[in-house]
C-alpha atoms as a PDB file:
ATOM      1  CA  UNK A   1      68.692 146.560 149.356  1.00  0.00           C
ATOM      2  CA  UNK A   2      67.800 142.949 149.492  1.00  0.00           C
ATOM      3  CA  UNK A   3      70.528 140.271 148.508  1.00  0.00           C
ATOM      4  CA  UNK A   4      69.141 137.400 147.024  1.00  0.00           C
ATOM      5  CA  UNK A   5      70.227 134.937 143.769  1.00  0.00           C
ATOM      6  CA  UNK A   6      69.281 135.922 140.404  1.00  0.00           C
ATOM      7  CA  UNK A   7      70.695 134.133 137.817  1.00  0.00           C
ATOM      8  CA  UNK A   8      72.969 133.808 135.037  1.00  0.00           C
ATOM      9  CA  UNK A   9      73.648 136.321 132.524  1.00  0.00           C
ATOM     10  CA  UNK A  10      70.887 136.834 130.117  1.00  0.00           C
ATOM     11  CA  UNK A  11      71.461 137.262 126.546  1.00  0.00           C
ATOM     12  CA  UNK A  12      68.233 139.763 125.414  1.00  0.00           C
ATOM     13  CA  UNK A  13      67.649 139.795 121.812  1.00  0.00           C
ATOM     14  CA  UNK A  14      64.503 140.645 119.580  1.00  0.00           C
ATOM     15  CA  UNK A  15      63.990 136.533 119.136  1.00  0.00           C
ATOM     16  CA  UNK A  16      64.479 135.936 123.265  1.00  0.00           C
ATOM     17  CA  UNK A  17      66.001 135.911 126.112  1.00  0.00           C
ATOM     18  CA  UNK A  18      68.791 133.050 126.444  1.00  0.00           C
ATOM     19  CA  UNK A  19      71.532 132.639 129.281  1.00  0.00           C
ATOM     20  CA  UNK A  20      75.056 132.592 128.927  1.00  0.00           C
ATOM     21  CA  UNK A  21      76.996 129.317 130.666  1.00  0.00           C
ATOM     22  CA  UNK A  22      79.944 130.088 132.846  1.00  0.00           C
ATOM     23  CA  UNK A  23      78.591 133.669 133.465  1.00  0.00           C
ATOM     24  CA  UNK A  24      76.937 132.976 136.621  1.00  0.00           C
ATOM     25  CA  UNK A  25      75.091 135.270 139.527  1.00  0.00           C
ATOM     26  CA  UNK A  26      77.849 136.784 141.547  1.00  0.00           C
ATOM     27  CA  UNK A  27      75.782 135.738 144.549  1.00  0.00           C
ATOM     28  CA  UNK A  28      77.064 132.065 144.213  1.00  0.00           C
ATOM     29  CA  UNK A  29      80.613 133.345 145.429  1.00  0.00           C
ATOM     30  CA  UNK A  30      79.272 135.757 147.916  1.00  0.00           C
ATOM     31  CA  UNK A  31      78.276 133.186 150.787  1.00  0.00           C
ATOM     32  CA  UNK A  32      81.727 131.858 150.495  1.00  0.00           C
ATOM     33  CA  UNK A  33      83.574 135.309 150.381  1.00  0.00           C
ATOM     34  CA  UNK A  34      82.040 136.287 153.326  1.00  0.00           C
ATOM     35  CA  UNK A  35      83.119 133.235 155.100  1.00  0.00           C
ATOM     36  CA  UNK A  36      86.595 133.750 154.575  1.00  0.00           C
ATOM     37  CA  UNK A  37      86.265 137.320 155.529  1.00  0.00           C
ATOM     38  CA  UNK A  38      84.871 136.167 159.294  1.00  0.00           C
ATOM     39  CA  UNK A  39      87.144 133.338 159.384  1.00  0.00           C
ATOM     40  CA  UNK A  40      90.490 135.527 158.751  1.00  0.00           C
ATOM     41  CA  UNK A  41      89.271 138.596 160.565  1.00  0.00           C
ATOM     42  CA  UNK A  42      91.252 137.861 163.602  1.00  0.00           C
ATOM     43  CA  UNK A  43      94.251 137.737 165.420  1.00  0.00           C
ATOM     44  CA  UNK A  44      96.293 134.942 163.549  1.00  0.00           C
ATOM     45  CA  UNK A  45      99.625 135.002 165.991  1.00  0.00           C
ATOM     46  CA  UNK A  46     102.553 133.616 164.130  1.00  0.00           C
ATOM     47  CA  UNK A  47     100.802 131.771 161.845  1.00  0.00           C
ATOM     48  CA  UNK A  48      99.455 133.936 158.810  1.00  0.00           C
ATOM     49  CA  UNK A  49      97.639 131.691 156.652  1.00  0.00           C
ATOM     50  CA  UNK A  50      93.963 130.352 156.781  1.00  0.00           C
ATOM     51  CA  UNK A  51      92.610 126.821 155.940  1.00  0.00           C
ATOM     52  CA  UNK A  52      88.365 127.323 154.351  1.00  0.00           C
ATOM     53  CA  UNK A  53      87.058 124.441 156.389  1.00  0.00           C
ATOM     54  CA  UNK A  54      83.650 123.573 153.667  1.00  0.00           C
ATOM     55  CA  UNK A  55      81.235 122.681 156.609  1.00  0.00           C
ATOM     56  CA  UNK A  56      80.995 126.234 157.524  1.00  0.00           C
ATOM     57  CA  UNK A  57      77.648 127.337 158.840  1.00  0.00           C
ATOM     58  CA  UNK A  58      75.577 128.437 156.029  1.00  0.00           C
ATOM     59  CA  UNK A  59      74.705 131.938 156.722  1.00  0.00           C
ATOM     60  CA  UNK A  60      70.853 133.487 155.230  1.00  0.00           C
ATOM     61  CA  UNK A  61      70.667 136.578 152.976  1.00  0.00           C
ATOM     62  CA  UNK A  62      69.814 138.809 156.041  1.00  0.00           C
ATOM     63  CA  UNK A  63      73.027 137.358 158.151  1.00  0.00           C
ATOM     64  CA  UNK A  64      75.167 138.303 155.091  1.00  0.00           C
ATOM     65  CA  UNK A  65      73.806 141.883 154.959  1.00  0.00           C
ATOM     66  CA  UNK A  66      74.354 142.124 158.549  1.00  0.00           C
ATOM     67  CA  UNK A  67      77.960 141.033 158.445  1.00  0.00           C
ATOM     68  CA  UNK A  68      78.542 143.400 155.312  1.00  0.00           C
ATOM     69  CA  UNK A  69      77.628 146.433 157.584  1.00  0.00           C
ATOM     70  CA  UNK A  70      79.451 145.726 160.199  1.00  0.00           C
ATOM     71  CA  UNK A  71      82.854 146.579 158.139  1.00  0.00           C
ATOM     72  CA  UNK A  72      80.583 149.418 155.591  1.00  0.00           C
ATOM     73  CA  UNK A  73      77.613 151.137 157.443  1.00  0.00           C
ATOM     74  CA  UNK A  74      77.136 153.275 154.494  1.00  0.00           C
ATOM     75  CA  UNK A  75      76.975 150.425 152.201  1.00  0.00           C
ATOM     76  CA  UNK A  76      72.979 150.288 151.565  1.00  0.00           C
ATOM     77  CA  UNK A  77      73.218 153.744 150.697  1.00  0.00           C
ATOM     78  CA  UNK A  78      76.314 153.509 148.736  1.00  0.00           C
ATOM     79  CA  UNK A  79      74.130 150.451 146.929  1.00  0.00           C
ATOM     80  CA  UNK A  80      70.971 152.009 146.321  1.00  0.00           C
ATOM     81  CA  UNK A  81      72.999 155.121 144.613  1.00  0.00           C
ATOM     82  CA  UNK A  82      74.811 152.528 142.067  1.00  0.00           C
ATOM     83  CA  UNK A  83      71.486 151.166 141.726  1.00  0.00           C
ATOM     84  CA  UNK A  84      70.012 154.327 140.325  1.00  0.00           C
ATOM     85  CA  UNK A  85      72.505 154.488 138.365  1.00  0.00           C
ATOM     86  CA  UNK A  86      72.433 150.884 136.501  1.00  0.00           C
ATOM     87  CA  UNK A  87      68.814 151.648 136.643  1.00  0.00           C
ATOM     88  CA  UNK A  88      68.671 154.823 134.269  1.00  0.00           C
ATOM     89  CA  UNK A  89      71.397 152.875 132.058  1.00  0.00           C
ATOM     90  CA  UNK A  90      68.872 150.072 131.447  1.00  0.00           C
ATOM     91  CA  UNK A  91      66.310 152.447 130.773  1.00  0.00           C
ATOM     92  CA  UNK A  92      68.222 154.534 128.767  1.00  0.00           C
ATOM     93  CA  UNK A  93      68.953 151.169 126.944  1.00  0.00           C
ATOM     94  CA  UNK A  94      65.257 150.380 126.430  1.00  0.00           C
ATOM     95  CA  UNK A  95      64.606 153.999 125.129  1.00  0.00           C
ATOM     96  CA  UNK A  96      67.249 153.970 121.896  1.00  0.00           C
ATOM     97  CA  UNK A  97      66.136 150.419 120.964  1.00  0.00           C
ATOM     98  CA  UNK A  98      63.785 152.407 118.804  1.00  0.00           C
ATOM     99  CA  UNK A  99      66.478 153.865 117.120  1.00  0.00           C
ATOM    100  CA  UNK A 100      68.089 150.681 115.891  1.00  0.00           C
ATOM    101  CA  UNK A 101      67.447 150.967 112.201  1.00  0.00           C
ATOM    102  CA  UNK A 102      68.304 146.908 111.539  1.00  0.00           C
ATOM    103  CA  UNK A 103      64.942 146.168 113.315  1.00  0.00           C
ATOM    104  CA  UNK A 104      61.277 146.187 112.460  1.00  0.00           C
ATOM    105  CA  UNK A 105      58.827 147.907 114.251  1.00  0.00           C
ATOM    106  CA  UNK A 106      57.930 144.596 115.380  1.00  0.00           C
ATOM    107  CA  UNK A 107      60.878 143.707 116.487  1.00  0.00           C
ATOM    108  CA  UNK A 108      61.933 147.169 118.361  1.00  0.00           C
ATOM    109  CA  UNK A 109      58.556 146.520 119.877  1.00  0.00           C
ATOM    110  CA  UNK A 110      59.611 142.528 121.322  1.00  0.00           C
ATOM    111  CA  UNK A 111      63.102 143.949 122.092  1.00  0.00           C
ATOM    112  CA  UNK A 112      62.038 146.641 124.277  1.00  0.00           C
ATOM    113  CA  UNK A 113      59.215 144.281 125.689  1.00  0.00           C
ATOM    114  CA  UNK A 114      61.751 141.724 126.420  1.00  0.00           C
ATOM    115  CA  UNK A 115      64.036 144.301 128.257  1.00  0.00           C
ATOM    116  CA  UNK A 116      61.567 145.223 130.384  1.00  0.00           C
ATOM    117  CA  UNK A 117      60.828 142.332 131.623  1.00  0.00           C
ATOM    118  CA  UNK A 118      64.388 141.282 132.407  1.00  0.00           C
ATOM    119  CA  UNK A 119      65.185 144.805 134.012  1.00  0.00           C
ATOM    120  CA  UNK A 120      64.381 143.556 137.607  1.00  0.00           C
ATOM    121  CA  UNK A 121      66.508 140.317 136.934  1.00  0.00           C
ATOM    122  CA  UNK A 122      69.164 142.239 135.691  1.00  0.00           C
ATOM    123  CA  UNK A 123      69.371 144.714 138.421  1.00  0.00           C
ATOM    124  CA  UNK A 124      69.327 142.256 141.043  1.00  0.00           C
ATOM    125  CA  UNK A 125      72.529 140.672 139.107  1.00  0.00           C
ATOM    126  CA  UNK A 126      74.075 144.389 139.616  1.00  0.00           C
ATOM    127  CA  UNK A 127      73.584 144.649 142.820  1.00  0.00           C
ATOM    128  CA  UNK A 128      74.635 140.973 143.851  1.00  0.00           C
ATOM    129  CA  UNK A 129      77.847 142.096 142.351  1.00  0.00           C
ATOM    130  CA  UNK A 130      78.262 145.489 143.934  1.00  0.00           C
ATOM    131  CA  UNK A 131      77.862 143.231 147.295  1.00  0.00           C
ATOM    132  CA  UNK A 132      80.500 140.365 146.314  1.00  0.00           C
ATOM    133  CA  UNK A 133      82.982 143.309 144.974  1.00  0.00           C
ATOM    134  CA  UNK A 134      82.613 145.693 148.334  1.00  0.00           C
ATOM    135  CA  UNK A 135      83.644 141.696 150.399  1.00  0.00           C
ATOM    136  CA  UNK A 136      86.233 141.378 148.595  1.00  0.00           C
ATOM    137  CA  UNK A 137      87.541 144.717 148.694  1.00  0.00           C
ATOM    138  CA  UNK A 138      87.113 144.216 152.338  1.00  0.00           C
ATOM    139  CA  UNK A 139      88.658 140.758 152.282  1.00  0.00           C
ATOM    140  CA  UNK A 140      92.113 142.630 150.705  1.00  0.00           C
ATOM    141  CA  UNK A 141      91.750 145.311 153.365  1.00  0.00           C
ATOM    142  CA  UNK A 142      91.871 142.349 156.341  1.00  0.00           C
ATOM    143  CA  UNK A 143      94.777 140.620 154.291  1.00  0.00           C
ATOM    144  CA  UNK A 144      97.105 143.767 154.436  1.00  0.00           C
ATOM    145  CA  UNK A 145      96.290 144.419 158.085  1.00  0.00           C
ATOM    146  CA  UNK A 146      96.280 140.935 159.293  1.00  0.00           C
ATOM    147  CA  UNK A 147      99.151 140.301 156.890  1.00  0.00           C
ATOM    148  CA  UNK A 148      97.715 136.955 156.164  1.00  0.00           C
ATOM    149  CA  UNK A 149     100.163 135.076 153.640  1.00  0.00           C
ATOM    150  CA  UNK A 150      98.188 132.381 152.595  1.00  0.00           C
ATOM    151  CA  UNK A 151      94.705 131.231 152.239  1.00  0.00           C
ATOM    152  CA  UNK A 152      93.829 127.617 151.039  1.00  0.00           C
ATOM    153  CA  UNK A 153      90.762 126.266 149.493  1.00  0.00           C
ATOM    154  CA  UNK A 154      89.103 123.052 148.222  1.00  0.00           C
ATOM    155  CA  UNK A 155      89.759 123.494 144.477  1.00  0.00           C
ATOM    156  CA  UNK A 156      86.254 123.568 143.236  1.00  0.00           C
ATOM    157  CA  UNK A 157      84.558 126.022 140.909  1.00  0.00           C
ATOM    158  CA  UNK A 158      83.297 128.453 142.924  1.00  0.00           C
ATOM    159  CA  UNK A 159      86.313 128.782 145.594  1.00  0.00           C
ATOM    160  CA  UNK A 160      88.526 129.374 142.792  1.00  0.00           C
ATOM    161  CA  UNK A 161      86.908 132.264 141.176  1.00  0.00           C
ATOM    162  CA  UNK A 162      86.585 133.800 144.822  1.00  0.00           C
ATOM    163  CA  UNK A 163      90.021 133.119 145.182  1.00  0.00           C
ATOM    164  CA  UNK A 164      90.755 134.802 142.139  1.00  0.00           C
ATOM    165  CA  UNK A 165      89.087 137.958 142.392  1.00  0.00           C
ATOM    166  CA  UNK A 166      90.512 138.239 145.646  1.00  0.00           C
ATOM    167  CA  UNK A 167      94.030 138.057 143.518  1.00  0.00           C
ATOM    168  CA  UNK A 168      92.589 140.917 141.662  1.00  0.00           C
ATOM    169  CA  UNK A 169      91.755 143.106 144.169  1.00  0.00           C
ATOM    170  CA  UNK A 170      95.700 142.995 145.990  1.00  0.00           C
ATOM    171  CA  UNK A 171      97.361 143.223 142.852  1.00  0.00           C
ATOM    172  CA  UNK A 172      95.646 146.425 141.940  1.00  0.00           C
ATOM    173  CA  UNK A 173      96.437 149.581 141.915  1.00  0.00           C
ATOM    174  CA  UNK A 174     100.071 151.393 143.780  1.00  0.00           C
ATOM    175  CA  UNK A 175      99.640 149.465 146.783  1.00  0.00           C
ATOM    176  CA  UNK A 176      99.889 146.311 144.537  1.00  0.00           C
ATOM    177  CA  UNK A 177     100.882 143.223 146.298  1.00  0.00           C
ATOM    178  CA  UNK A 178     102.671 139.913 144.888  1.00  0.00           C
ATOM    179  CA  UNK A 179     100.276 136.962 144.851  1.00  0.00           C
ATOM    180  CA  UNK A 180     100.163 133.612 143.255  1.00  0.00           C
ATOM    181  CA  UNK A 181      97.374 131.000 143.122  1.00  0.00           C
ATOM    182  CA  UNK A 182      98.554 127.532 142.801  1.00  0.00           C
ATOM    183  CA  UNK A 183      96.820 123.772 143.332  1.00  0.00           C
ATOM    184  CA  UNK A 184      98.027 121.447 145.296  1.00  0.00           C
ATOM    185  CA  UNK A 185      97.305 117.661 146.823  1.00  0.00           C
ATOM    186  CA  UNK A 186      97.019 117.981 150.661  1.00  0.00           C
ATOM    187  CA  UNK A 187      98.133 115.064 152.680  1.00  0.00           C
ATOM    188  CA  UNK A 188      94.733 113.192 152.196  1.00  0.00           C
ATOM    189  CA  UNK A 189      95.200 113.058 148.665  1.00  0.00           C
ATOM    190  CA  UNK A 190      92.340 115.915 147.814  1.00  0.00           C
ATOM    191  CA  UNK A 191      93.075 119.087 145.503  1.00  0.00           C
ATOM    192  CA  UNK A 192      93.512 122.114 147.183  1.00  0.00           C
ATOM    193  CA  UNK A 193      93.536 126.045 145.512  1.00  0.00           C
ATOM    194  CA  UNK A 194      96.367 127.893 147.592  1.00  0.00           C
ATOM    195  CA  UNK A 195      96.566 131.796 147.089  1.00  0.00           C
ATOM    196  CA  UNK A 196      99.997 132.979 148.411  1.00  0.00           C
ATOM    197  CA  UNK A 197     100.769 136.594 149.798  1.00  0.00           C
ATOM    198  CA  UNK A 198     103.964 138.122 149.756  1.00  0.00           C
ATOM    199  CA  UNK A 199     105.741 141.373 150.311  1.00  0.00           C
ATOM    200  CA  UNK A 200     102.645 142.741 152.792  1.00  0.00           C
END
C-alpha cells in the first residue's frame, strides 16, 4: 500500500467534479505526525513535554511506511483489508446511481462516468487517512506510556489540526484523558499551539 498525496475532497456531481476548501488530503498532516511520534518516542527523564523543532528532516513516502511498521507490522495488511472495503462501497455507489430517479439517463450515465474516474483519487484519500489515524493512535499510545504532559507546536494550520486529532484520540473512549490545547507567545515573540496532558 503506497502512501502518497492525493488531494482535497472532491465534490462528484452529474455537472463535475469540484473540490471542497479546508477539506484537505490527510497526507498533509501525516509527515508531521510522524515526526512527533519519533521525536517523543523516548526516554524523556523528568521532563515530560516535547518542543516540534520545524527544521526536522523531511522524511520520503517509503521512510514513513517504514517507520509506521516498526510500531504495526500488520498494518499493510490491516490497510489493504479497509481498502477492499472502501473499494466495494464506491462501487456499490457507482452501481445505484442508476437508480436515482431525479436524473436523466444522461446524466446517470456522466455521474457514474465521473465516479469512476475519481475512484482511484478517492481511495488513495482513504487510505492516506487510515495511515494518519493508525500515527496518531500510536502517538496516544507513546503519550500514556511516556506520560508526556505537554507537546508544543508552531501555531500554523497544519500543526494544529495534528494537534487536534491527537486531542481526539486521548480523550476517547474509558481510558479518556484530560487535555487542553491552548496558544501561546514564546519568549521570541512567535505563536505557539501547546496541547497539555493531565491525569496520565
Amino acid at each position: 500500500m503506497k502512501i502518497k498525496y492525493s488531494g482535497p475532497r472532491p465534490f462528484i456531481t452529474h455537472h463535475g467534479v469540484t473540490f471542497k476548501d479546508g477539506k484537505e488530503d490527510k497526507y498533509v498532516y501525516l509527515m508531521i505526525g510522524i515526526q512527533i511520534l519519533q521525536a517523543i518516542d523516548k526516554d524523556f527523564g523528568e521532563k515530560k513535554s516535547y518542543s516540534y523543532d520545524i527544521t526536522t528532516k523531511r522524511l520520503s513516502n517509503e521512510e514513513i511506511l517504514n517507520i509506521m511498521l516498526q510500531y504495526e507490522p500488520s498494518l499493510e495488511k490491516d490497510t489493504n483489508l479497509e481498502r477492499i472495503s472502501y473499494e466495494e462501497k464506491l462501487d456499490e455507489e457507482i452501481y445505484n446511481v442508476s437508480t436515482k430517479d431525479n436524473l436523466t439517463e444522461l446524466e446517470k450515465e456522466i455521474l457514474a462516468n465521473n465516479l469512476k474516474i475519481m475512484k482511484e483519487y478517492r481511495i488513495q484519500r482513504a487510505i492516506n487517512k487510515i495511515y494518519y489515524m493508525h500515527n496518531i493512535y500510536e502517538i496516544g499510545s507513546v503519550i500514556k506510556r511516556e506520560k508526556i504532559t505537554e507537546i508544543d507546536t508552531p501555531f500554523y494550520e497544519k500543526y494544529w489540526h495534528v494537534l487536534r486529532t491527537i486531542q481526539g484520540e486521548l480523550t476517547k473512549g474509558k481510558s479518556s484523558i484530560n487535555t487542553e490545547l491552548k496558544i501561546e507567545e514564546n519568549a521570541k515573540g512567535d505563536m505557539v499551539a501547546k496541547l497539555l496532558i493531565s491525569n496520565i
